[in-house]
C-alpha atoms as a PDB file:
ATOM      1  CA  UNK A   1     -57.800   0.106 -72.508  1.00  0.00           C
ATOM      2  CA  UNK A   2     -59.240   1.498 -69.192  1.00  0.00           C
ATOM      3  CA  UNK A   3     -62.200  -0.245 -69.662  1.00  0.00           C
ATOM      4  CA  UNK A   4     -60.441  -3.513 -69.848  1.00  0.00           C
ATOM      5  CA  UNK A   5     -58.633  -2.935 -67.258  1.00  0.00           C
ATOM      6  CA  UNK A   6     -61.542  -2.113 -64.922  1.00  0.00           C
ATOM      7  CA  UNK A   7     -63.328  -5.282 -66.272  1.00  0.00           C
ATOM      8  CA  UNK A   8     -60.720  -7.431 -65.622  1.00  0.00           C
ATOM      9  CA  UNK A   9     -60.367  -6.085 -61.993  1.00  0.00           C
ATOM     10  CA  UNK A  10     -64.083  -6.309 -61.323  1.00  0.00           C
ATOM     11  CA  UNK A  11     -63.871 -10.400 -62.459  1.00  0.00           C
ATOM     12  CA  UNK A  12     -60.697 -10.945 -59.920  1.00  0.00           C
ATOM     13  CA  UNK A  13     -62.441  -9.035 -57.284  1.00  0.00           C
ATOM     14  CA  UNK A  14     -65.791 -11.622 -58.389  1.00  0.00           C
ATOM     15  CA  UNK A  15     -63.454 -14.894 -58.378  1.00  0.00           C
ATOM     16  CA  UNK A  16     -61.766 -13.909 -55.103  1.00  0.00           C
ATOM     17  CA  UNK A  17     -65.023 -13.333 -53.428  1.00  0.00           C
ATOM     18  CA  UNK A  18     -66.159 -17.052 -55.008  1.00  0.00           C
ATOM     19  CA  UNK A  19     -63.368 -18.373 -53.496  1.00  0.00           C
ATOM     20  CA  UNK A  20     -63.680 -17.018 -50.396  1.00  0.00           C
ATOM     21  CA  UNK A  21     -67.219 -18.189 -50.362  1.00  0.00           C
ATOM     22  CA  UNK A  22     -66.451 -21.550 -51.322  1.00  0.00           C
ATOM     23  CA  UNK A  23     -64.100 -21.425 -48.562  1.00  0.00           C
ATOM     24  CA  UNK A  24     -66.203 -20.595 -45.840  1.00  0.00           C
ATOM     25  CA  UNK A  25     -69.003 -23.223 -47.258  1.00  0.00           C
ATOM     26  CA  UNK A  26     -66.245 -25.670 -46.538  1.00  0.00           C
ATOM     27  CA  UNK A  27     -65.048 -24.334 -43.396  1.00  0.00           C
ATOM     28  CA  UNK A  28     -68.428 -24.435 -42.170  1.00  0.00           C
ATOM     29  CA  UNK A  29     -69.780 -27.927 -43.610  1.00  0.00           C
ATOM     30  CA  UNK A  30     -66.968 -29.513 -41.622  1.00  0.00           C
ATOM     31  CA  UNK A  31     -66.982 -27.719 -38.300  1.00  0.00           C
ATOM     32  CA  UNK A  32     -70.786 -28.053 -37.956  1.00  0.00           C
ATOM     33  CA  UNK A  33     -70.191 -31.858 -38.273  1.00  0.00           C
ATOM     34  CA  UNK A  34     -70.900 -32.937 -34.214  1.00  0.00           C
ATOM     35  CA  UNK A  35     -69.025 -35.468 -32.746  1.00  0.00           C
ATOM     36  CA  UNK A  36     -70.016 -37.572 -29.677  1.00  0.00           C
ATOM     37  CA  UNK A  37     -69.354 -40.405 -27.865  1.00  0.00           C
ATOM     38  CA  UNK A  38     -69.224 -43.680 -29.800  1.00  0.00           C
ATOM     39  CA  UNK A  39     -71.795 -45.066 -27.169  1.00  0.00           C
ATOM     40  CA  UNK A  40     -73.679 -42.072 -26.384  1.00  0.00           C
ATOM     41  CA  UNK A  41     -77.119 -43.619 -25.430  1.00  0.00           C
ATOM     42  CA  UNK A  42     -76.270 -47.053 -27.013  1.00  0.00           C
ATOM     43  CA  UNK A  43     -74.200 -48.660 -23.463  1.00  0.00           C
ATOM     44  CA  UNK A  44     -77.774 -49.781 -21.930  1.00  0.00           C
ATOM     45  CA  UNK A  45     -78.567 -53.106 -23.020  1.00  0.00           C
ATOM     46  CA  UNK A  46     -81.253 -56.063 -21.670  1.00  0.00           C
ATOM     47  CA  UNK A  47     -80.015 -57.752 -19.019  1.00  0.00           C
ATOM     48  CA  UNK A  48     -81.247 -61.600 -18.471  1.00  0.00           C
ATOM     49  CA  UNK A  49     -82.509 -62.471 -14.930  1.00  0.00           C
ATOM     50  CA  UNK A  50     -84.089 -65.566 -13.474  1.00  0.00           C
ATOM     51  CA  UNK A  51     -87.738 -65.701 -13.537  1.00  0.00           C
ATOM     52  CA  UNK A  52     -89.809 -67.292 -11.045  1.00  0.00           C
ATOM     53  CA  UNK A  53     -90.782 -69.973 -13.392  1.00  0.00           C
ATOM     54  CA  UNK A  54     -86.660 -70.846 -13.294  1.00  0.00           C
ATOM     55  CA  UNK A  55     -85.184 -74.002 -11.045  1.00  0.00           C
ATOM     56  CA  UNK A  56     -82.219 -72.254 -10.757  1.00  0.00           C
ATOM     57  CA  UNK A  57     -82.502 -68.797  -8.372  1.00  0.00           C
ATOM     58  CA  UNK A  58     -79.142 -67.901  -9.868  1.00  0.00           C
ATOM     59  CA  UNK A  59     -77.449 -68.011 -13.514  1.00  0.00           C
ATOM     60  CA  UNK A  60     -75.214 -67.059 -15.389  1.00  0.00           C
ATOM     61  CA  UNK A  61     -75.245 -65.607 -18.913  1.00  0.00           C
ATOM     62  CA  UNK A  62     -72.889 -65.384 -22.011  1.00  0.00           C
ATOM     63  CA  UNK A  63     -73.703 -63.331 -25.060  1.00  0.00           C
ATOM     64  CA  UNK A  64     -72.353 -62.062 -28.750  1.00  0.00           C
ATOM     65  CA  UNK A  65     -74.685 -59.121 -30.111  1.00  0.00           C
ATOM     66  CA  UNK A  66     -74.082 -56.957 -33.222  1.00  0.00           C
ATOM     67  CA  UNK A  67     -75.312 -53.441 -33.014  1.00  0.00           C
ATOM     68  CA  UNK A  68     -76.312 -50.918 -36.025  1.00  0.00           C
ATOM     69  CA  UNK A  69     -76.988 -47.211 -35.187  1.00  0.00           C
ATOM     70  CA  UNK A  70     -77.028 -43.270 -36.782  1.00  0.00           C
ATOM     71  CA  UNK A  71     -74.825 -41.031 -34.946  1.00  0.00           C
ATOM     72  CA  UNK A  72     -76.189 -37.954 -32.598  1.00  0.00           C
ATOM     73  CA  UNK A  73     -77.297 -36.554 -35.406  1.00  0.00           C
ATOM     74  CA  UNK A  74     -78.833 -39.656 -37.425  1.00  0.00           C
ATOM     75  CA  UNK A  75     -75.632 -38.550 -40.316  1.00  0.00           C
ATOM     76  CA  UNK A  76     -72.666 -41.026 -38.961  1.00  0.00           C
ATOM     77  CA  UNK A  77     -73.518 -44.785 -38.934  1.00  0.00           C
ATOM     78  CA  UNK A  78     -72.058 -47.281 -36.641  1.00  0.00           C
ATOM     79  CA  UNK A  79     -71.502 -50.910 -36.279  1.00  0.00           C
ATOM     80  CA  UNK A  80     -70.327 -52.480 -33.331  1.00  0.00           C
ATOM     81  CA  UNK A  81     -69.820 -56.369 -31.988  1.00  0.00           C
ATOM     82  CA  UNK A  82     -70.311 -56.918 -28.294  1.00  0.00           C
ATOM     83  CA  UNK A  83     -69.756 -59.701 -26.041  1.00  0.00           C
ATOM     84  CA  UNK A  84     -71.016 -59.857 -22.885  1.00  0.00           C
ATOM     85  CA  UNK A  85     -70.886 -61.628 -19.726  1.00  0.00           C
ATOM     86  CA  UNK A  86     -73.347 -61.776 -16.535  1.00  0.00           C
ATOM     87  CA  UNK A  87     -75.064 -63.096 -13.734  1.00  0.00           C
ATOM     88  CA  UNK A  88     -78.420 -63.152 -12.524  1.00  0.00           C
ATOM     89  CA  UNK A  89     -80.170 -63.635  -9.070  1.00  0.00           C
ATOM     90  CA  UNK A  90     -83.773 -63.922  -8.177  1.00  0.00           C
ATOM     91  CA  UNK A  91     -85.154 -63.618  -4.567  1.00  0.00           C
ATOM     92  CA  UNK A  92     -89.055 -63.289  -3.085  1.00  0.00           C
ATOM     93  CA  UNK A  93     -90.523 -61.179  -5.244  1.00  0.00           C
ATOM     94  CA  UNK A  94     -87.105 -59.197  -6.729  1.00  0.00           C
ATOM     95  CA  UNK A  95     -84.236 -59.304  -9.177  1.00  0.00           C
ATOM     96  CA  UNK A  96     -80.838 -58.491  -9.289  1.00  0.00           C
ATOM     97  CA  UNK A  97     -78.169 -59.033 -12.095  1.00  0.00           C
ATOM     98  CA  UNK A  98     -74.707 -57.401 -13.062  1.00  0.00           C
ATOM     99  CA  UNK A  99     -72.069 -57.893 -15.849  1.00  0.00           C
ATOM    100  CA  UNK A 100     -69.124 -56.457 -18.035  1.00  0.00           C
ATOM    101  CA  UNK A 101     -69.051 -56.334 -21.725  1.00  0.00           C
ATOM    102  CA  UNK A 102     -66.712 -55.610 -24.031  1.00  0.00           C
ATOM    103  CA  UNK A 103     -67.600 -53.586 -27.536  1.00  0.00           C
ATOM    104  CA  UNK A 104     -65.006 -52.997 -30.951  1.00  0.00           C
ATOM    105  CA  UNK A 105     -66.864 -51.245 -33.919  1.00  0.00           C
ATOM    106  CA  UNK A 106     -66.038 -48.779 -36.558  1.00  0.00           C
ATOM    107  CA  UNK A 107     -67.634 -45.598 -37.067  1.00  0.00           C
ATOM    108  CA  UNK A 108     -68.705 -44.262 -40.660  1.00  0.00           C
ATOM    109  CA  UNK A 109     -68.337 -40.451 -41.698  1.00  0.00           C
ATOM    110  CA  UNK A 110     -71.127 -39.556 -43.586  1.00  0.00           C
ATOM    111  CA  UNK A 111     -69.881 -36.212 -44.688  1.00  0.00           C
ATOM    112  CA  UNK A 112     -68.475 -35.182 -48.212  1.00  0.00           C
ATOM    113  CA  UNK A 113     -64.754 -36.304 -49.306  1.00  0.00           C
ATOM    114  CA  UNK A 114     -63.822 -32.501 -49.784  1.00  0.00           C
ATOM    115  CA  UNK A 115     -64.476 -31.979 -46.075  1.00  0.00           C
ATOM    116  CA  UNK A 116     -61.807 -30.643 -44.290  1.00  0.00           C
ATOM    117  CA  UNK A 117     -61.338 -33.399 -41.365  1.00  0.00           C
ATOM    118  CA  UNK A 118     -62.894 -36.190 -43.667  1.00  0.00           C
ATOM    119  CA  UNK A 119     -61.828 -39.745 -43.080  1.00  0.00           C
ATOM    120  CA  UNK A 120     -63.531 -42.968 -43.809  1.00  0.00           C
ATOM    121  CA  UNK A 121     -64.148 -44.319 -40.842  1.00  0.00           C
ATOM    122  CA  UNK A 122     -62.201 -45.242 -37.389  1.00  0.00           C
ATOM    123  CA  UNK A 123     -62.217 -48.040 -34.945  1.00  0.00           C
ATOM    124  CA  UNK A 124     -63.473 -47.543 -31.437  1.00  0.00           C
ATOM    125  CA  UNK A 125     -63.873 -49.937 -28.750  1.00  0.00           C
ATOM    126  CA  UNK A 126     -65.305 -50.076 -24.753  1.00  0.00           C
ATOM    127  CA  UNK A 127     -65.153 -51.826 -22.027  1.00  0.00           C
ATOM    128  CA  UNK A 128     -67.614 -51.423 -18.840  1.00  0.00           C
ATOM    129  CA  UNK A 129     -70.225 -53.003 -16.492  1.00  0.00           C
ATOM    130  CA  UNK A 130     -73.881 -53.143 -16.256  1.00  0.00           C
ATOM    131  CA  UNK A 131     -76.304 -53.289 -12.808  1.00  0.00           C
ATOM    132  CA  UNK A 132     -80.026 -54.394 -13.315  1.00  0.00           C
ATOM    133  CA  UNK A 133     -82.735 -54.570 -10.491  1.00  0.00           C
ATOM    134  CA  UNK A 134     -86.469 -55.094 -10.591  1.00  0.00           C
ATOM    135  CA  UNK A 135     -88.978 -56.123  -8.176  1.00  0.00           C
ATOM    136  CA  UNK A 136     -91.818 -58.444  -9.722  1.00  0.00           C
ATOM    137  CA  UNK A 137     -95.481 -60.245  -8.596  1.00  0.00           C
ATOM    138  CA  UNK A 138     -96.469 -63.648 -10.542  1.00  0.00           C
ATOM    139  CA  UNK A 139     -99.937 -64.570 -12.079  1.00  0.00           C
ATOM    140  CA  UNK A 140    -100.074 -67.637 -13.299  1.00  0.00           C
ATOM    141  CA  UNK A 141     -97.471 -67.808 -16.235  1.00  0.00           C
ATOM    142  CA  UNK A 142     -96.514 -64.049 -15.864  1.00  0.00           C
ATOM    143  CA  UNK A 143     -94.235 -62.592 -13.918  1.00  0.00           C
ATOM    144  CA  UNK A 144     -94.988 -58.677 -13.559  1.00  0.00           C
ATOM    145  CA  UNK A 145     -91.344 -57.279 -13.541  1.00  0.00           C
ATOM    146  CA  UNK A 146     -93.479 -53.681 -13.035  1.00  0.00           C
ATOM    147  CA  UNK A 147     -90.773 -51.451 -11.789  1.00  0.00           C
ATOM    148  CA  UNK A 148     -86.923 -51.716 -11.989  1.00  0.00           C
ATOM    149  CA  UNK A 149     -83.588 -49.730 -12.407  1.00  0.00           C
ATOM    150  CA  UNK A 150     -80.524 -50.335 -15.055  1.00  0.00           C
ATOM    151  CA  UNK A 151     -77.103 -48.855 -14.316  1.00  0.00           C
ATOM    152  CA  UNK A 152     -74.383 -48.472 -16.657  1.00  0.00           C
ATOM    153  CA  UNK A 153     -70.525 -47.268 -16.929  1.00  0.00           C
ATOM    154  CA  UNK A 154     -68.548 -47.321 -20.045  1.00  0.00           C
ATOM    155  CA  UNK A 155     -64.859 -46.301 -20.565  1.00  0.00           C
ATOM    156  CA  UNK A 156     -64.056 -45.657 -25.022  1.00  0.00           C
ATOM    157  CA  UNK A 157     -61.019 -45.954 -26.502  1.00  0.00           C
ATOM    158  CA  UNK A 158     -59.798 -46.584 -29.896  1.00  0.00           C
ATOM    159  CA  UNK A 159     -58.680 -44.545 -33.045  1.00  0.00           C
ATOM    160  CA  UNK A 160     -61.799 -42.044 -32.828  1.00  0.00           C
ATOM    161  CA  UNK A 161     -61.905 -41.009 -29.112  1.00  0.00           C
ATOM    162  CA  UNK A 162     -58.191 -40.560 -30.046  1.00  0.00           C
ATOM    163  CA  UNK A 163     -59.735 -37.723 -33.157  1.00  0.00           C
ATOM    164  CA  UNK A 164     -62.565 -36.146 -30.926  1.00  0.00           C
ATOM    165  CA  UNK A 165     -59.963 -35.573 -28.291  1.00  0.00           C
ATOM    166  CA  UNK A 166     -57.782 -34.101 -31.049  1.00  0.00           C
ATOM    167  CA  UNK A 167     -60.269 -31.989 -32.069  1.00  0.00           C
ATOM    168  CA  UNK A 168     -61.026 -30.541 -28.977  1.00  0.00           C
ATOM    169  CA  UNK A 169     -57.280 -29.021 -28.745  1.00  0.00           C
ATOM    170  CA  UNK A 170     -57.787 -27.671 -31.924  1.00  0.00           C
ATOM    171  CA  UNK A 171     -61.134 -25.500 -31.489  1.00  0.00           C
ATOM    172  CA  UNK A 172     -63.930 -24.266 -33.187  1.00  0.00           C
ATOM    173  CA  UNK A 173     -65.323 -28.134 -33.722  1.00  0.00           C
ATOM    174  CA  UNK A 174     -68.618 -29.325 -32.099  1.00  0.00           C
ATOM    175  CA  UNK A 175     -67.222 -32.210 -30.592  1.00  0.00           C
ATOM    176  CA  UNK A 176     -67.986 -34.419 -26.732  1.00  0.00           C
ATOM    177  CA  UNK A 177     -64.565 -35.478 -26.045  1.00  0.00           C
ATOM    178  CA  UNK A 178     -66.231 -38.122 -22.857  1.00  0.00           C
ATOM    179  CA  UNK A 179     -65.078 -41.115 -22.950  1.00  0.00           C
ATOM    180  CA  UNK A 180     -66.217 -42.195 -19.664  1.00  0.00           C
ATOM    181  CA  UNK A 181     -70.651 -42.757 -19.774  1.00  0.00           C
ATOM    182  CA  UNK A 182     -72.614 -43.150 -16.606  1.00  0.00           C
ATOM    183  CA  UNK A 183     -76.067 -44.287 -17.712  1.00  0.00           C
ATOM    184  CA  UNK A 184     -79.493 -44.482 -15.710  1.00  0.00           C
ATOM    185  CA  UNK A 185     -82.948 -44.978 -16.075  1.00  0.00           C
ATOM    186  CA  UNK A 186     -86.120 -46.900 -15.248  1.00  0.00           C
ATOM    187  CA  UNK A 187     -87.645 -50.193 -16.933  1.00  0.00           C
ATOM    188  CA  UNK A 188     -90.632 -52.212 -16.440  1.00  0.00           C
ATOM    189  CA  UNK A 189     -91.212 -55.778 -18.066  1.00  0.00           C
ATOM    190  CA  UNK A 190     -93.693 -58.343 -18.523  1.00  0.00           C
ATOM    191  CA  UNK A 191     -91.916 -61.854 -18.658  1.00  0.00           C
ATOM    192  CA  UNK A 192     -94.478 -65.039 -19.692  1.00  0.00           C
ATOM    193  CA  UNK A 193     -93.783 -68.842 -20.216  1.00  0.00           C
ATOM    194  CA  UNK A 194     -95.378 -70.881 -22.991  1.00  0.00           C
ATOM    195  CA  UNK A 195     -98.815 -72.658 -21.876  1.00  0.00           C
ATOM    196  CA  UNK A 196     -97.146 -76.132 -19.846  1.00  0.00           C
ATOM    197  CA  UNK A 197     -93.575 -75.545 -20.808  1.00  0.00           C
ATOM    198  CA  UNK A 198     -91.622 -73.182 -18.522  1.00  0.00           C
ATOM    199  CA  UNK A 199     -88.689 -73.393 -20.892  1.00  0.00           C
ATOM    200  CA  UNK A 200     -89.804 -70.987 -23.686  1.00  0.00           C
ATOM    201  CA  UNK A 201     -90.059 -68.089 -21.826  1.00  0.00           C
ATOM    202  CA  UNK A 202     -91.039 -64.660 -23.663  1.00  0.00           C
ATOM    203  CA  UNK A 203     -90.381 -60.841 -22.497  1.00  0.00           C
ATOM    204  CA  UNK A 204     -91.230 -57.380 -23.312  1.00  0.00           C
ATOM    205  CA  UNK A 205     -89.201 -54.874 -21.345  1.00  0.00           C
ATOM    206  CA  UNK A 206     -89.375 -50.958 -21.663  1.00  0.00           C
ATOM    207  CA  UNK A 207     -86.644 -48.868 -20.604  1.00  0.00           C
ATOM    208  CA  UNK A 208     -86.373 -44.515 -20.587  1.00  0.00           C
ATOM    209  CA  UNK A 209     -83.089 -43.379 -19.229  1.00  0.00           C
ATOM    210  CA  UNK A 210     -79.998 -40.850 -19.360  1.00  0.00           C
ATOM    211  CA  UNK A 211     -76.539 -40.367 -19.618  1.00  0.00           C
ATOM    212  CA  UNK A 212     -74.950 -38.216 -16.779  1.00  0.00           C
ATOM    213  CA  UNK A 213     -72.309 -36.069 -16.847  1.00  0.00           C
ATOM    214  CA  UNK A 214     -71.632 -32.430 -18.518  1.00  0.00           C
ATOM    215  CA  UNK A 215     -71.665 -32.450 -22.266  1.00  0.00           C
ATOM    216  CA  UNK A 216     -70.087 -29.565 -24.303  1.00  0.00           C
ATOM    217  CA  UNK A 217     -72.542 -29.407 -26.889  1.00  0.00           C
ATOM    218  CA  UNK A 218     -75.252 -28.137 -24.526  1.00  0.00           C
ATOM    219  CA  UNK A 219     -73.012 -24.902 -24.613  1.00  0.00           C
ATOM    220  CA  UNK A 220     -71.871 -24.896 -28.156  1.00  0.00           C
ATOM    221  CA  UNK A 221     -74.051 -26.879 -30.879  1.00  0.00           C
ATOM    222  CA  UNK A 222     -77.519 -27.272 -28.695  1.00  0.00           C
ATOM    223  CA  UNK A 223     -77.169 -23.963 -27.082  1.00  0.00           C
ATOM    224  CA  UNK A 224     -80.352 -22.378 -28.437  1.00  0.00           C
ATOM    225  CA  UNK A 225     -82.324 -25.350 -27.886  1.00  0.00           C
ATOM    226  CA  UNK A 226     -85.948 -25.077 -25.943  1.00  0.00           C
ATOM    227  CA  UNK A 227     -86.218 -27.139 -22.752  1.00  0.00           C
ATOM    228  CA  UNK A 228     -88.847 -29.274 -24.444  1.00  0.00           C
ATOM    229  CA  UNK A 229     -86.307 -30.634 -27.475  1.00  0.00           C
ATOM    230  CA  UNK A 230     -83.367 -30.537 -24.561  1.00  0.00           C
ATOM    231  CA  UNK A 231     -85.495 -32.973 -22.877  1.00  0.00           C
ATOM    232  CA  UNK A 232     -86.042 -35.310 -25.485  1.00  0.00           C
ATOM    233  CA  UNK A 233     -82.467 -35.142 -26.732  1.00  0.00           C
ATOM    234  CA  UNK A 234     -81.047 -36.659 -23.227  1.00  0.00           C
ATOM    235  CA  UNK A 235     -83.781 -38.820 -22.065  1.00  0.00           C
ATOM    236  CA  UNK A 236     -84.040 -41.925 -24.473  1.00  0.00           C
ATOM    237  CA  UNK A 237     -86.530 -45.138 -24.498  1.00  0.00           C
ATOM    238  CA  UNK A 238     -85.601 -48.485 -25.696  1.00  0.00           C
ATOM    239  CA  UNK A 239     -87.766 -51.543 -26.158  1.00  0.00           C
ATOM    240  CA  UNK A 240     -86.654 -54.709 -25.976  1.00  0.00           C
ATOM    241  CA  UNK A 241     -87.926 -58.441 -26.373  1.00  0.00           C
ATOM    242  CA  UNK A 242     -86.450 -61.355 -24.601  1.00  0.00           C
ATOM    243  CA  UNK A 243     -86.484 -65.046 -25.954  1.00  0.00           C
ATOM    244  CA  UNK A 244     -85.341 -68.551 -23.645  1.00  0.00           C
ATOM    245  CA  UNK A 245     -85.626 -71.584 -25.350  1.00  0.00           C
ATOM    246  CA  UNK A 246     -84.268 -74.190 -22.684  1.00  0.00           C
ATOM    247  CA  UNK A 247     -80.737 -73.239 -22.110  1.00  0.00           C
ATOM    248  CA  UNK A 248     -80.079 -70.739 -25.080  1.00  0.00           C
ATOM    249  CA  UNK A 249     -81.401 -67.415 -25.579  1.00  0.00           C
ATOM    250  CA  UNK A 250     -81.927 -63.756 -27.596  1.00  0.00           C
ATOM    251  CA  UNK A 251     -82.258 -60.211 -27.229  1.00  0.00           C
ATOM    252  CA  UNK A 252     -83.291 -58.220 -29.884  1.00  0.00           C
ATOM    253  CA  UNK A 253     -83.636 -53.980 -28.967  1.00  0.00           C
ATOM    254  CA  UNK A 254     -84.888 -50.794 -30.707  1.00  0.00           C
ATOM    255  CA  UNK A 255     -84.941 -47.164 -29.881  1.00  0.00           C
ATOM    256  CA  UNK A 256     -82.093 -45.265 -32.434  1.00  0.00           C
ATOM    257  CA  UNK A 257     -80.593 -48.426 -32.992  1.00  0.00           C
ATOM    258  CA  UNK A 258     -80.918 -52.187 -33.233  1.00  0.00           C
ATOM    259  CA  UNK A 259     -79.017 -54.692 -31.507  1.00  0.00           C
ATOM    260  CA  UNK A 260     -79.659 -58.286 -31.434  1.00  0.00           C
ATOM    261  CA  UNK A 261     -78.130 -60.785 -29.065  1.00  0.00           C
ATOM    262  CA  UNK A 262     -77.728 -64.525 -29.267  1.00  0.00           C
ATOM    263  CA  UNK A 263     -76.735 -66.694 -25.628  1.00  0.00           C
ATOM    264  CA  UNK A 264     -76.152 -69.587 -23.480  1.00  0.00           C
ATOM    265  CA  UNK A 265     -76.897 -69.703 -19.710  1.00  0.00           C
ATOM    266  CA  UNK A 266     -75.761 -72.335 -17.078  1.00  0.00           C
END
């Protein structure tokens, strides 16, 4: 009789220690999830310009993109629409252009249904403004955009800025509540017409940049991080190719996304 009762104390002492395992796996699977900005590194986009090859010195430029990316931590995916809205100068030898957009998307949990804070996914949506500069020589059919600055500012809002923000009263979550992105880098560009028709114009622009501004997970999620992968993990390159046929145009970029663009200027 002792001996049964000693076995059946050892097996509740085994299934609460399962159970508190299990618990902690779960615990932990969900609070290790990071969470960060819906357009962390993704509020940069190609901004149109007149080239030299242009009548007009000044246009302006209408867009609808759709956008595909992984989260932070290439686990989330997101897709987002964007419109967009701009205007473009060129002077001797330099560029200048600046516009607003407007983004609504829905972001994609990619973690397991038994996770504490799962959900499906949530809408998001931003608004902000872009600033483009380059200075540029011409050869022939080329014009040598070969040094040039991009600016952006983004303000989120929407159902999951709402959660981050919710999560960051709660605790113990890795989470960037920003909602406000200030975004800067350099580009350079090579922009070419087709042999005697200045109205299909091609370009190939390169772009390395970061977003400003403290973020939390330096301290909490990254904080054991060399300088090396640091570096890497803020500073981000995108390529991008630029299309003109007449009137019309398209944008299609990479880096840890793709977006693609379709336009009218007048």
């Amino acid at each position: 009789m002792l001996y049964i009762a000693f076995q059946l104390r050892n097996e509740m002492m085994r299934l609460k220690l399962l159970l508190l395992l299990c618990a902690a796996a779960v615990l932990l699977s969900a609070c290790s999830h990071v969470y960060a900005p819906a357009l962390y590194h993704q509020d940069i986009a190609y901004q149109p310009k007149p080239s030299s090859f242009d009548v007009k010195s000044t246009q302006t430029y209408a867009s609808v993109g759709l956008n595909n990316y992984a989260g932070i931590n290439y686990t989330d995916f997101l897709t987002s629409g964007q419109v967009n809205l701009g205007e473009g100068h060129r002077f001797d030898n330099f560029n200048v252009a600046y516009g607003a957009f407007g983004v609504f998307g829905d972001y994609q949990y990619s973690g397991s249904k038994t996770d504490a804070n799962y959900f499906s996914d949530k809408f998001f949506g931003a608004v902000g403004a872009r600033f483009s500069a380059n200075a540029f020589v011409t050869d022939g059919n080329v014009d040598f955009r070969f040094i040039g600055v991009e600016m952006a500012y983004s303000h989120e809002f929407g159902d999951y800025a709402t959660y981050r923000q919710d999560l960051l009263r709660r605790g113990g979550y890795f989470v960037d509540p920003r909602t406000d992105l200030y975004t800067l880098g350099l580009t350079t560009e090579v922009l070419f017409h087709s042999r005697n028709n200045t109205g299909i114009q091609h370009g190939i622009r390169g772009f390395l940049g970061t977003t400003f501004g403290y973020n939390s997970l330096d301290d909490s999620y990254y904080h054991d991080e060399n300088l090396d992968s640091r570096f890497f993990r803020h500073y981000f390159p995108k390529i991008s190719y630029f299309l003109t046929f007449k009137n019309y145009f398209m944008t299609a970029e990479a880096g840890n996304n793709f977006f693609i663009r379709f336009g009218y200027k007048f």
